[in-house]
N, C-alpha and C. Protein backbone atom coordinates (compact mmCIF):
# COMPACT_ATOMS: atom_id res chain seq x y z
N UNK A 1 -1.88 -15.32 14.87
CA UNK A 1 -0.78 -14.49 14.40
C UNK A 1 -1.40 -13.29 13.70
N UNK A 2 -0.80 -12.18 13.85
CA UNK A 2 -0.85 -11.25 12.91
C UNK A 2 0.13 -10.03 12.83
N UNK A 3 -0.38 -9.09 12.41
CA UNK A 3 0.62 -8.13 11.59
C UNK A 3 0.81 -6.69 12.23
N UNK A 4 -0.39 -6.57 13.18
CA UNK A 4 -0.44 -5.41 13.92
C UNK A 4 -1.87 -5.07 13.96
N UNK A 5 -2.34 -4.63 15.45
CA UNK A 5 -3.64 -4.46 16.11
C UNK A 5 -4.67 -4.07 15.08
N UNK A 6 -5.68 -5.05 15.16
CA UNK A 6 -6.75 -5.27 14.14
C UNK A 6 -6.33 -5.12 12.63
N UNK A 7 -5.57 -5.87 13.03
CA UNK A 7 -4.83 -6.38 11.24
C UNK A 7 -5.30 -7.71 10.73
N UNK A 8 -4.35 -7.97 9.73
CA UNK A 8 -4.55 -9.76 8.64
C UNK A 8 -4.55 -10.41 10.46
N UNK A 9 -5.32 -11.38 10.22
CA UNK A 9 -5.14 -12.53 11.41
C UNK A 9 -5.00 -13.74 10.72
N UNK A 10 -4.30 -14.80 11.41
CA UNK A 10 -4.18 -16.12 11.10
C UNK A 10 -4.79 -17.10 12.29
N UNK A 11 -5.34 -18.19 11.83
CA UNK A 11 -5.45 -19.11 13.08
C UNK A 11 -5.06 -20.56 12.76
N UNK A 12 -4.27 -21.04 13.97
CA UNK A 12 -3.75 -21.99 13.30
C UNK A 12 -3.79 -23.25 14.36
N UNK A 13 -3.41 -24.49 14.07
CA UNK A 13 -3.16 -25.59 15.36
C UNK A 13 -1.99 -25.96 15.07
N UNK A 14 -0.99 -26.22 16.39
CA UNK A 14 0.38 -26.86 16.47
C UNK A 14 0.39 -27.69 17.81
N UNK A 15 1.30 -29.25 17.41
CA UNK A 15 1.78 -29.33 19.03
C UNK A 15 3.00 -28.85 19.51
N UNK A 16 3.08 -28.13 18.85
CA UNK A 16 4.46 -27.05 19.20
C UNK A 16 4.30 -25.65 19.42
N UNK A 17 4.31 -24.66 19.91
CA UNK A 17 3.86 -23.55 19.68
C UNK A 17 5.25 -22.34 19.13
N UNK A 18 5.98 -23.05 20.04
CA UNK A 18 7.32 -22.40 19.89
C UNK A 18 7.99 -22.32 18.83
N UNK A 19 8.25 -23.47 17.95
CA UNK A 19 8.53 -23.62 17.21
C UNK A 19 7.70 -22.97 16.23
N UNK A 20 6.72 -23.20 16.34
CA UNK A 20 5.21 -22.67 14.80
C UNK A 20 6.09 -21.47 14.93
N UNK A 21 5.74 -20.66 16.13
CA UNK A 21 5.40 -18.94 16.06
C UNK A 21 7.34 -18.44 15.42
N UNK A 22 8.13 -19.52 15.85
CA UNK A 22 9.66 -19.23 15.55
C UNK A 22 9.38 -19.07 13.96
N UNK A 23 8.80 -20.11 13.63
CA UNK A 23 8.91 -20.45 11.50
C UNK A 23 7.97 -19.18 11.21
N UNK A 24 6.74 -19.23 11.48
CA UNK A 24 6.22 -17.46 11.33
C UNK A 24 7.13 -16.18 11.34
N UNK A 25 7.57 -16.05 12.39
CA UNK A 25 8.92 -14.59 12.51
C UNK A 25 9.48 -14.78 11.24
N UNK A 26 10.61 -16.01 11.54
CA UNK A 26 11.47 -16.12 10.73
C UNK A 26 11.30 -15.95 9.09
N UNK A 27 9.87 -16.42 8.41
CA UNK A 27 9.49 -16.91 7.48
C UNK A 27 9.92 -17.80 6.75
N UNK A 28 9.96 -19.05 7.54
CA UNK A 28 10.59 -20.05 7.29
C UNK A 28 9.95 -21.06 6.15
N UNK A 29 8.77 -20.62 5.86
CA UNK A 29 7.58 -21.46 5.19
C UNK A 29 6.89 -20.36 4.41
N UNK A 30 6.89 -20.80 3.69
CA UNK A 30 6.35 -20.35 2.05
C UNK A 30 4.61 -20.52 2.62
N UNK A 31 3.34 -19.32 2.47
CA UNK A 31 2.22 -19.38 2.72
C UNK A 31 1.69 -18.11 3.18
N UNK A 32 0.74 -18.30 4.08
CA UNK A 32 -0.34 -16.94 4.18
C UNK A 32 0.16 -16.13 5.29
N UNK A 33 0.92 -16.82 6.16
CA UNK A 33 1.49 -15.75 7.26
C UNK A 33 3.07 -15.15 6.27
N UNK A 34 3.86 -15.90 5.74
CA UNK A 34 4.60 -15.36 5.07
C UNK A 34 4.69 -14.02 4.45
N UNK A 35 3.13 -14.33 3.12
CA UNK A 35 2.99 -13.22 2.54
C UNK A 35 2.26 -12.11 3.14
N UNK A 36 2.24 -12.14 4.24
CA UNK A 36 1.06 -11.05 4.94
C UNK A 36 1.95 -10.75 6.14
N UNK A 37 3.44 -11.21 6.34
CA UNK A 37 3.92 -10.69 7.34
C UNK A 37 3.75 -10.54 8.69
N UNK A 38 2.86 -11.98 8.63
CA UNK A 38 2.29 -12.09 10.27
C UNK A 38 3.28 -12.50 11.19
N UNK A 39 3.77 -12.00 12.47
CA UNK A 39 4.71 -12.05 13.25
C UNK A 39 4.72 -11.55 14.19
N UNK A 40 3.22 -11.26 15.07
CA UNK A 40 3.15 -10.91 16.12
C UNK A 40 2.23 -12.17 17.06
N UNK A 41 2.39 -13.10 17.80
CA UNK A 41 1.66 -14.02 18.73
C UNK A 41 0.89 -12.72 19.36
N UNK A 42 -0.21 -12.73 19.08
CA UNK A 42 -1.50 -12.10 19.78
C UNK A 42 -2.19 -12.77 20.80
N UNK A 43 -2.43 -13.96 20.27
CA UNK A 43 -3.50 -14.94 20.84
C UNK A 43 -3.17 -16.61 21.21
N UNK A 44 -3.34 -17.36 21.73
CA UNK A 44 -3.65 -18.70 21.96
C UNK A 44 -3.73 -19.28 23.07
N UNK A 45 -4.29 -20.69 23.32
CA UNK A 45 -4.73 -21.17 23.85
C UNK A 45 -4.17 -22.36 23.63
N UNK A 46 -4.44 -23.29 25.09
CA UNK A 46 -3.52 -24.53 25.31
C UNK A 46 -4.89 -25.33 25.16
N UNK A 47 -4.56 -26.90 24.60
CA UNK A 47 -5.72 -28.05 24.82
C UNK A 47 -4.60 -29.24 25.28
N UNK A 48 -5.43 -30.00 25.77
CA UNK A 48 -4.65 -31.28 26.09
C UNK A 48 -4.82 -32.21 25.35
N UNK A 49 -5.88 -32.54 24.36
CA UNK A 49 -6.05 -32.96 23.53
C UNK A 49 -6.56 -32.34 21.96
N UNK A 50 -5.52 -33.05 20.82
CA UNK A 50 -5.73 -32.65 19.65
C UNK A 50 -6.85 -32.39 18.94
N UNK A 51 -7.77 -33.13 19.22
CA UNK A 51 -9.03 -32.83 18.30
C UNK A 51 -9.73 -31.96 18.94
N UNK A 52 -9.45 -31.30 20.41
CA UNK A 52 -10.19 -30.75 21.10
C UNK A 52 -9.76 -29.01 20.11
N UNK A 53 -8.29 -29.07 20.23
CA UNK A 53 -7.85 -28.05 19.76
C UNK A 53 -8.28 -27.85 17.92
N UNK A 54 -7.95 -28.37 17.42
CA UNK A 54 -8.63 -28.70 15.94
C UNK A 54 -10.24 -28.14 15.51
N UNK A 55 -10.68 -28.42 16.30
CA UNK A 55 -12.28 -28.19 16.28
C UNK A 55 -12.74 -26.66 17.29
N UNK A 56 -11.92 -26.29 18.18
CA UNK A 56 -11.63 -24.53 18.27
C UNK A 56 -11.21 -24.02 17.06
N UNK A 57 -10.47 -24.90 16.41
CA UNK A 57 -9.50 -23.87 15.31
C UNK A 57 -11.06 -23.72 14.73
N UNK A 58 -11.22 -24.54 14.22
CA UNK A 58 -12.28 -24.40 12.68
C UNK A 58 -13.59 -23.33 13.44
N UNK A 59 -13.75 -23.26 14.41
CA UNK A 59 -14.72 -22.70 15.04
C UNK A 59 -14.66 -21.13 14.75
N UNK A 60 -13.21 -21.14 15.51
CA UNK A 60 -13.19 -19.97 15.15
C UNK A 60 -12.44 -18.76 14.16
N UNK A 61 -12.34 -20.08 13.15
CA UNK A 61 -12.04 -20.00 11.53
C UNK A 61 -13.46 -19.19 10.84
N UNK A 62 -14.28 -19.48 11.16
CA UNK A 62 -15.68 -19.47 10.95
C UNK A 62 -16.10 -18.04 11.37
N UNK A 63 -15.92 -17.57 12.54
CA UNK A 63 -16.15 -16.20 12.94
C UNK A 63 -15.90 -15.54 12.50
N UNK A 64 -16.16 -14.27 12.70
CA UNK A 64 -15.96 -12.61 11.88
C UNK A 64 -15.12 -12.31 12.45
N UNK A 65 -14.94 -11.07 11.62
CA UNK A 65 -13.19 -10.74 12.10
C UNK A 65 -13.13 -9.80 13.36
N UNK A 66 -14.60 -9.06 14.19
CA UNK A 66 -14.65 -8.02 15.26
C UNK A 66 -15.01 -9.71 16.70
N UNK A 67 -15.61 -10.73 16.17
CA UNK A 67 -15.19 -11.55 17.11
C UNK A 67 -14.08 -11.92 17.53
N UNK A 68 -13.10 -12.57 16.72
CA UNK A 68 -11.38 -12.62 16.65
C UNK A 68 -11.02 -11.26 17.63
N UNK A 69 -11.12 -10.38 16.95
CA UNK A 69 -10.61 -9.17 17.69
C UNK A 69 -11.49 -9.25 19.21
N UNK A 70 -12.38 -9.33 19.21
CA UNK A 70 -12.51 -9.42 20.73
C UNK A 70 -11.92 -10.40 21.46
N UNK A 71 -12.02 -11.59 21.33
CA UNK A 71 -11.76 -12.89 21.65
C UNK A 71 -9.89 -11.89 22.14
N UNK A 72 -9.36 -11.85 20.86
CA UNK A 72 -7.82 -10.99 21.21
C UNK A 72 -7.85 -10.37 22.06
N UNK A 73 -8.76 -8.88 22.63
CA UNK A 73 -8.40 -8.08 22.97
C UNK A 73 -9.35 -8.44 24.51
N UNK A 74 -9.78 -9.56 24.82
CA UNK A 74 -9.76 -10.15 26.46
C UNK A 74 -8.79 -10.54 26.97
N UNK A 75 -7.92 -11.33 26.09
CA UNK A 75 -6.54 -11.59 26.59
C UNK A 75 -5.63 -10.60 26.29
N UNK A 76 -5.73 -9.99 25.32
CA UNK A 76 -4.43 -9.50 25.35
C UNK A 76 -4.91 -7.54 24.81
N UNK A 77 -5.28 -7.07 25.71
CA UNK A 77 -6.07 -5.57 25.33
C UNK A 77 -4.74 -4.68 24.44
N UNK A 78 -3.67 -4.91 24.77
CA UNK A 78 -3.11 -4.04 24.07
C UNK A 78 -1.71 -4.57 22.58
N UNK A 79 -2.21 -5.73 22.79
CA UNK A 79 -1.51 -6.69 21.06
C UNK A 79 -0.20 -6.99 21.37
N UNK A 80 0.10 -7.19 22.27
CA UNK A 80 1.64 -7.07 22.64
C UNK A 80 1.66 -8.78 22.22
N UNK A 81 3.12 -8.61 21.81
CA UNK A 81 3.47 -9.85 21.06
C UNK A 81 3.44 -10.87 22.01
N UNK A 82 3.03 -12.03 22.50
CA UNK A 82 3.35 -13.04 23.42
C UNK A 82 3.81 -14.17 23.36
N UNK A 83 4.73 -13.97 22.07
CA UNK A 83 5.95 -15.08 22.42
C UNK A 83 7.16 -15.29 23.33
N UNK A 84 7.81 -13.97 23.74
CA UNK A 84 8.78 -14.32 24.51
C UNK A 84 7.95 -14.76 25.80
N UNK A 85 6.97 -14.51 26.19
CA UNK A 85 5.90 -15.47 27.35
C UNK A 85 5.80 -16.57 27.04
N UNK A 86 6.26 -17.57 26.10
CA UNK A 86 6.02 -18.50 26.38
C UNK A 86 7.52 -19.69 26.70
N UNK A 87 8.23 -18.67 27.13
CA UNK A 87 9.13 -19.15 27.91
C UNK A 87 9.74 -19.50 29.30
């Protein structure tokens, strides 16, 4: 999640995605996308299993922030929001 092209980023794990990125918009939850106004789906990725996904997160929790942005801007070069895609 974030706020606008090479902005605050968030990274997060859900088995929901739809729902997460809905409570983000909305600001349905008191926290760090809240106060930073993150509400654009930039980025993610599907796992089939949980710990598989969990252990990407922290990975790339860990990285710098021009990695993130690249990692973003292979999939998605121009930040366009990609939630209504995941319908």
């Amino acid at each position: 999640m974030t706020n606008k092209p090479n902005g605050t980023l968030y990274v997060g794990v859900t088995g929901d995605l739809v729902r997460r990125v809905f409570e983000h918009k909305t600001e349905a939850l008191d926290g760090f996308t809240k106060k930073y106004k993150l509400k654009i789906l930039a980025y993610y990725e599907c796992y089939d299993y949980v710990d598989f996904a969990r252990q990407r997160e922290k990975n790339i929790k860990h990285w710098s922030k021009e990695w993130k942005i690249e990692l973003i801007e292979k999939m998605n070069p121009q930040w366009m929001d990609l939630y209504n895609d995941l319908f």
